[in-house]
N, C-alpha and C. Protein backbone atom coordinates (compact mmCIF):
# COMPACT_ATOMS: atom_id res chain seq x y z
N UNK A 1 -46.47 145.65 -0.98
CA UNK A 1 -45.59 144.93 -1.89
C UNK A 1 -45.11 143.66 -1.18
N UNK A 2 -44.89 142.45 -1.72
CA UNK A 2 -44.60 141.15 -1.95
C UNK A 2 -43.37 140.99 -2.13
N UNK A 3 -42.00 140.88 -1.19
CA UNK A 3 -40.71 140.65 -1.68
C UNK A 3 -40.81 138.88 -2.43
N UNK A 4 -40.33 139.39 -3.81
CA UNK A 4 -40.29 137.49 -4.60
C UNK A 4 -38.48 137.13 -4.38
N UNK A 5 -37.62 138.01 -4.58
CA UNK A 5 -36.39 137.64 -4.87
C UNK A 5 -35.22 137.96 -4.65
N UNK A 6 -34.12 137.54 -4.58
CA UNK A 6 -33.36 138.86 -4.44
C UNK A 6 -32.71 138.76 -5.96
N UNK A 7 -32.16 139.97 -6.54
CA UNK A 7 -31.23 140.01 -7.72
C UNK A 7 -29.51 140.19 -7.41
N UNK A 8 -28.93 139.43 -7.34
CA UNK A 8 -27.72 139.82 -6.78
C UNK A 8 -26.54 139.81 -8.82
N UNK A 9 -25.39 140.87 -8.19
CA UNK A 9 -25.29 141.31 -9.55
C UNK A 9 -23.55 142.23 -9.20
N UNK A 10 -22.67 141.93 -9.98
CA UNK A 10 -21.56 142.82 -9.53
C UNK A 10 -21.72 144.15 -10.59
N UNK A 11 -21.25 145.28 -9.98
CA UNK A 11 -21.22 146.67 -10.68
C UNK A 11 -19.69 146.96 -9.90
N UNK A 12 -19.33 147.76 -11.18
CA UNK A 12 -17.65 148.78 -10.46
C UNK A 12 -17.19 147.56 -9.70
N UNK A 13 -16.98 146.39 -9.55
CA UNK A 13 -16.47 145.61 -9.19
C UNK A 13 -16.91 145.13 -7.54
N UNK A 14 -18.10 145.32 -7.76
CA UNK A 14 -18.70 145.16 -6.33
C UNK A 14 -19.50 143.96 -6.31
N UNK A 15 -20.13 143.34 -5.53
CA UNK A 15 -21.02 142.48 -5.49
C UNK A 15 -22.35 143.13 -4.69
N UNK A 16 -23.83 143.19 -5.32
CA UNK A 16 -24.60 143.99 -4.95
C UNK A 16 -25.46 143.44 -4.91
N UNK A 17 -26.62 143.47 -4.35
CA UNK A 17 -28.24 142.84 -4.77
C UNK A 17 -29.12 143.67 -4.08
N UNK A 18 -30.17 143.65 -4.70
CA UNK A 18 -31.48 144.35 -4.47
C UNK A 18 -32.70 143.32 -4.78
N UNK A 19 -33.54 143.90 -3.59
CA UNK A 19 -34.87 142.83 -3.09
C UNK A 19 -35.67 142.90 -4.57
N UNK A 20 -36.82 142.52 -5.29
CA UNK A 20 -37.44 142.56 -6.35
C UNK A 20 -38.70 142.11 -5.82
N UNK A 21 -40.31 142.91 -5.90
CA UNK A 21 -41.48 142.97 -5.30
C UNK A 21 -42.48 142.67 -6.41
N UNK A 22 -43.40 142.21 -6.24
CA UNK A 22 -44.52 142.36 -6.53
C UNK A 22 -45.71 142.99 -5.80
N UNK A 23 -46.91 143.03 -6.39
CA UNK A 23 -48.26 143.61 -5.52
C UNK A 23 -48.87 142.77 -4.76
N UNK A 24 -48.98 142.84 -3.26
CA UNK A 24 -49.33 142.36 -2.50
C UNK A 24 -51.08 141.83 -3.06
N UNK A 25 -50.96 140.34 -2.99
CA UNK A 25 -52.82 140.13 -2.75
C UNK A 25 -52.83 140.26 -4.50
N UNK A 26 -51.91 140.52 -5.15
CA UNK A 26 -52.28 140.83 -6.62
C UNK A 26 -52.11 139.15 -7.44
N UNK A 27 -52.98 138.98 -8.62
CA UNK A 27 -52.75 137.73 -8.98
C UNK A 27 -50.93 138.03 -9.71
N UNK A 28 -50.77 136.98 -10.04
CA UNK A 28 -49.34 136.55 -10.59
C UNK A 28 -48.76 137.50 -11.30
N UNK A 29 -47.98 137.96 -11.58
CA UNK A 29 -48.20 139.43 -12.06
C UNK A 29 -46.13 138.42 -13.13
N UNK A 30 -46.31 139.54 -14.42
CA UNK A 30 -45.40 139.60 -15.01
C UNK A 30 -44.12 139.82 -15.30
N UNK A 31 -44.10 141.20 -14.43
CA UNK A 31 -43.46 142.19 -14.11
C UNK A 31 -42.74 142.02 -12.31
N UNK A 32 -41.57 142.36 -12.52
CA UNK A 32 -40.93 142.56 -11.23
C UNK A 32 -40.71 144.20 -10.74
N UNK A 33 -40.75 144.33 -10.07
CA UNK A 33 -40.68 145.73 -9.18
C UNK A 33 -39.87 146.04 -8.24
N UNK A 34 -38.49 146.92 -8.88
CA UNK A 34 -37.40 147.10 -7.68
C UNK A 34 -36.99 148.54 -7.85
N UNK A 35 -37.14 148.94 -6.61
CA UNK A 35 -37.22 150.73 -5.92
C UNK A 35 -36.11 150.62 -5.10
N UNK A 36 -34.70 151.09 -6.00
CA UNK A 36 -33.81 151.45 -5.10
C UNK A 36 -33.32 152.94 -4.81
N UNK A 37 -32.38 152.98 -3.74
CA UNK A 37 -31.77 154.24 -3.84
C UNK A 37 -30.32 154.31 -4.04
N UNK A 38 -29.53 155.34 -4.24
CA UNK A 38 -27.98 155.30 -3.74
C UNK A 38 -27.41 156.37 -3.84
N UNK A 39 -25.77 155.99 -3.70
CA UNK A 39 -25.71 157.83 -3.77
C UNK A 39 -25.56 159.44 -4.29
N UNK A 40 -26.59 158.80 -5.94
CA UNK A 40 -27.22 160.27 -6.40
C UNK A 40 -28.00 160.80 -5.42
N UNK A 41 -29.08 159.64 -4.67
CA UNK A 41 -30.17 160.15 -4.20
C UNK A 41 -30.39 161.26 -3.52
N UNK A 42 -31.45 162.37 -3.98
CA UNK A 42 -31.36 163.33 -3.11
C UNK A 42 -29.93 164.35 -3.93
N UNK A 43 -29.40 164.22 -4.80
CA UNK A 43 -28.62 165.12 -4.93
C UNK A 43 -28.10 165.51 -6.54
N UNK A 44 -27.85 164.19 -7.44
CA UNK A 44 -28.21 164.27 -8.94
C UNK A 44 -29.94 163.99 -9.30
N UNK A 45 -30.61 162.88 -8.54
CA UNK A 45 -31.86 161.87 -9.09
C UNK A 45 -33.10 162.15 -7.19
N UNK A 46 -33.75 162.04 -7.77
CA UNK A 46 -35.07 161.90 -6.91
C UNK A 46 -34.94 161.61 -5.72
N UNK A 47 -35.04 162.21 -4.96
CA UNK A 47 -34.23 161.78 -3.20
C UNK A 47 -34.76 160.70 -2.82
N UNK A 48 -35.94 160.65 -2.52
CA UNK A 48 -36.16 158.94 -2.29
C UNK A 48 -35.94 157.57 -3.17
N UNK A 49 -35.27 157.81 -3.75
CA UNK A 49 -34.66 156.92 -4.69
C UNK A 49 -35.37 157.13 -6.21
N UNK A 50 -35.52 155.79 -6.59
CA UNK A 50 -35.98 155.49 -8.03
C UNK A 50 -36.36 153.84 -8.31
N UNK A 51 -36.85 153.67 -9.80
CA UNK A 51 -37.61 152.21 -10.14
C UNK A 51 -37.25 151.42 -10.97
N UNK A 52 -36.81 150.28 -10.77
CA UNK A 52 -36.60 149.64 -12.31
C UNK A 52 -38.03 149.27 -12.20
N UNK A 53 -38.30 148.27 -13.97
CA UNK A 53 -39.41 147.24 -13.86
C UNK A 53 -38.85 146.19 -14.29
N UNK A 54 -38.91 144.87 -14.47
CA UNK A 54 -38.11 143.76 -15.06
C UNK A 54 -39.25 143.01 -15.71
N UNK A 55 -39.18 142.56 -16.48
CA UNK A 55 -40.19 141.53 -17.24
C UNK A 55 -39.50 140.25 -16.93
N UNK A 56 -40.48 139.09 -16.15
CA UNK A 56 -40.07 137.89 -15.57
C UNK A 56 -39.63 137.07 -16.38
N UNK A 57 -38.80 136.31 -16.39
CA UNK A 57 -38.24 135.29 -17.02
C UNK A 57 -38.19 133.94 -16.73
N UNK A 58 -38.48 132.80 -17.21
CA UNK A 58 -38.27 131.87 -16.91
C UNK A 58 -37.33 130.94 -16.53
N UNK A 59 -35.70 131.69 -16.75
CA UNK A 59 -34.53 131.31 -16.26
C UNK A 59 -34.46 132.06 -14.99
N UNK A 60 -35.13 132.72 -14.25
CA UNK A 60 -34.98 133.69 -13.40
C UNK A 60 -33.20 134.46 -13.44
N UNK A 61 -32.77 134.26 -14.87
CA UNK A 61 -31.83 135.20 -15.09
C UNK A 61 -32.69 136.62 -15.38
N UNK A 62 -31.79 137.92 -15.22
CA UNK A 62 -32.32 139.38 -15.28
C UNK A 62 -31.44 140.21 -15.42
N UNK A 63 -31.82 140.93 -16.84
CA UNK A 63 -30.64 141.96 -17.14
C UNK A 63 -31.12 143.23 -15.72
N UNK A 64 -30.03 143.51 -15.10
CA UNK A 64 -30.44 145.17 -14.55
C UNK A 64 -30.05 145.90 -15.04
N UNK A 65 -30.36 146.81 -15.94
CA UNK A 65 -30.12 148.12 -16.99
C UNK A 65 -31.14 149.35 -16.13
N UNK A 66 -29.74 149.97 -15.65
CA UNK A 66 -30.16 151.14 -14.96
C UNK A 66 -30.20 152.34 -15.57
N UNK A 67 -29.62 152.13 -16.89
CA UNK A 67 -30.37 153.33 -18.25
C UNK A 67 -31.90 153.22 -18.17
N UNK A 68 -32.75 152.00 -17.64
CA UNK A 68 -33.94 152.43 -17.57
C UNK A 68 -34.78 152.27 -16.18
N UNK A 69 -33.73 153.40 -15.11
CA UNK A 69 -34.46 153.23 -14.10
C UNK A 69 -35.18 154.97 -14.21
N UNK A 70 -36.11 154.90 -13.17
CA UNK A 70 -36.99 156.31 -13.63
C UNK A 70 -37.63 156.73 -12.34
N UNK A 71 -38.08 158.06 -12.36
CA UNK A 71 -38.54 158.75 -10.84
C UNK A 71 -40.14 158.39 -11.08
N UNK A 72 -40.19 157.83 -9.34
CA UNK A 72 -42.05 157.71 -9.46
C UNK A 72 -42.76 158.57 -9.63
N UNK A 73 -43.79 158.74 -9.65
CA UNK A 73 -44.99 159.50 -10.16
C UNK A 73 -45.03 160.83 -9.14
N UNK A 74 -44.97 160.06 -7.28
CA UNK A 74 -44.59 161.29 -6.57
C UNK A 74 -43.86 162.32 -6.52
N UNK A 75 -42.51 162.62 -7.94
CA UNK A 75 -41.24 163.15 -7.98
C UNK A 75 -42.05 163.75 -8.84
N UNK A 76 -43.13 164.40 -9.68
CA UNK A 76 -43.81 165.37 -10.25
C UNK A 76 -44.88 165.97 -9.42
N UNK A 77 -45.94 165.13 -8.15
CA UNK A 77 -47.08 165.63 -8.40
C UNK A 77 -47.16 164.78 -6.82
N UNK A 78 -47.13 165.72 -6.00
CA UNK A 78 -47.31 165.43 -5.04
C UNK A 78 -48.55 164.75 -3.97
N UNK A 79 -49.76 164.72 -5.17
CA UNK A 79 -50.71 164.11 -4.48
C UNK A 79 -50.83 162.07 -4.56
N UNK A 80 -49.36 161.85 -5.30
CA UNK A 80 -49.30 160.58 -5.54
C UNK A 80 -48.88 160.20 -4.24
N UNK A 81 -48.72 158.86 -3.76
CA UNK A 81 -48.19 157.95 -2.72
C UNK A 81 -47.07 157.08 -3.04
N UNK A 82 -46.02 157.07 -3.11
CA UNK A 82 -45.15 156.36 -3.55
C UNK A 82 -44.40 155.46 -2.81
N UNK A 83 -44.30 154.55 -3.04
CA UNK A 83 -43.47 153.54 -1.88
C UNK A 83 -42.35 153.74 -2.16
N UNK A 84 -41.22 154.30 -0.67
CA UNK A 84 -39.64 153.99 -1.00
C UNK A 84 -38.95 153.22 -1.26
N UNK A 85 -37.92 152.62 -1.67
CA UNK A 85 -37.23 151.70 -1.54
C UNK A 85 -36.85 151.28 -0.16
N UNK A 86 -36.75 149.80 0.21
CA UNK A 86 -36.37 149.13 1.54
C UNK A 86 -35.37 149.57 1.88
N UNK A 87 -34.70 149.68 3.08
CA UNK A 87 -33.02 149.80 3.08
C UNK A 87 -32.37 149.00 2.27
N UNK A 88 -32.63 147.50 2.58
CA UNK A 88 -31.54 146.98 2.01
C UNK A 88 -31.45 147.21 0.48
N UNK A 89 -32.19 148.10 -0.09
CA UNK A 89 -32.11 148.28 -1.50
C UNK A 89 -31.69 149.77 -1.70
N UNK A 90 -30.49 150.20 -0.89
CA UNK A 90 -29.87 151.52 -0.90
C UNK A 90 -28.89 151.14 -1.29
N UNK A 91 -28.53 151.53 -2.24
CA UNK A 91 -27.19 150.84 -2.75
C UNK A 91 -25.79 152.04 -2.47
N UNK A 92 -24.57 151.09 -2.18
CA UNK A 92 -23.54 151.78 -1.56
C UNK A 92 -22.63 152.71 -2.63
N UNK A 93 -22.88 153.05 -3.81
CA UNK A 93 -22.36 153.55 -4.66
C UNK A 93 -23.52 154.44 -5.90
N UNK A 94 -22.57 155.66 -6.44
CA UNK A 94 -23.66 156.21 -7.37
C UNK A 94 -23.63 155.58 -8.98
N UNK A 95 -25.50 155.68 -8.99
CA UNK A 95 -25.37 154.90 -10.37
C UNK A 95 -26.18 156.02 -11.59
N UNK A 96 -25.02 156.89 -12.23
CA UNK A 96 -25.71 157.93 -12.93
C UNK A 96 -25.87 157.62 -14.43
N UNK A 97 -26.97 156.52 -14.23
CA UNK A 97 -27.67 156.20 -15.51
C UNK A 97 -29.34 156.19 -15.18
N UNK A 98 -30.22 156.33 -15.98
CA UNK A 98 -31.44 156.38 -15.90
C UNK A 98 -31.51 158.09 -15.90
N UNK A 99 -33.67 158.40 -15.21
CA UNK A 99 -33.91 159.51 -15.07
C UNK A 99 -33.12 160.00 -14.57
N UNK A 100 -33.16 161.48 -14.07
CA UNK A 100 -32.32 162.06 -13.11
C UNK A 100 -33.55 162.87 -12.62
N UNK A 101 -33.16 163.97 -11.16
CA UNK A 101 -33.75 164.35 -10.85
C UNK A 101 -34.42 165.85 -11.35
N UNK A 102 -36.06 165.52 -11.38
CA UNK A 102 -37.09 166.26 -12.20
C UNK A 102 -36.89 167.86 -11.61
N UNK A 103 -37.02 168.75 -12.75
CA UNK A 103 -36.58 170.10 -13.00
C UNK A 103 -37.61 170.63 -11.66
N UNK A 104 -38.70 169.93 -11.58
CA UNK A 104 -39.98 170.62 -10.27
C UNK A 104 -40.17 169.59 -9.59
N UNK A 105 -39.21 169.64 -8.19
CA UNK A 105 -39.35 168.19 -7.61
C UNK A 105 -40.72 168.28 -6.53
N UNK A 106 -41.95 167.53 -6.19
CA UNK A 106 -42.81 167.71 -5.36
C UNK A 106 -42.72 167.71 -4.46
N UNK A 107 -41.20 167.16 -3.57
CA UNK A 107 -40.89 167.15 -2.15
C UNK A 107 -39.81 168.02 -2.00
């Protein structure tokens, strides 16, 4: 993965940001890609964190709606490879919106 950006963004009255990736070597791609964690992780939601996707914009403004963040593919089926989130994309507070963690976790 390709860090393009950072998203910086206040929640609960915080000031926060998380890195936003693309596919390495991949042509231009549409879509942004950010794998964070915090502190559900591992205890409400998917221990190694979780995913938004963002559809790019030309204002490089970006809603983050964590009602649609979701567990990777490795959080069912353990023969997937999943990339974690970076540190700096552990976020210091819990955010219990999106998936939560799957009824048969693979790890």
């Amino acid at each position: 993965m390709r860090r393009v950006g950072v998203l910086s963004f206040t929640l609960q009255g915080r000031q926060l940001q998380l890195s936003a990736f693309v596919e390495a070597g991949a042509p231009d791609t549409d879509r942004l890609f950010v794998p964070f964690a915090d502190q559900t992780s591992g205890k409400e939601t998917y221990g190694p964190g979780r995913y938004l996707d963002l559809d790019r914009t030309a204002t490089s403004i970006y809603l983050v709606d964590f009602n649609r963040a979701y567990n990777p593919y490795c959080a069912y089926n353990s023969k997937y490879d999943c990339p974690y989130p970076p540190r700096e994309n552990n976020l210091p507070l819990a955010i219990r919106a999106g998936e939560r963690a799957p009824a048969v976790a693979a790890h």
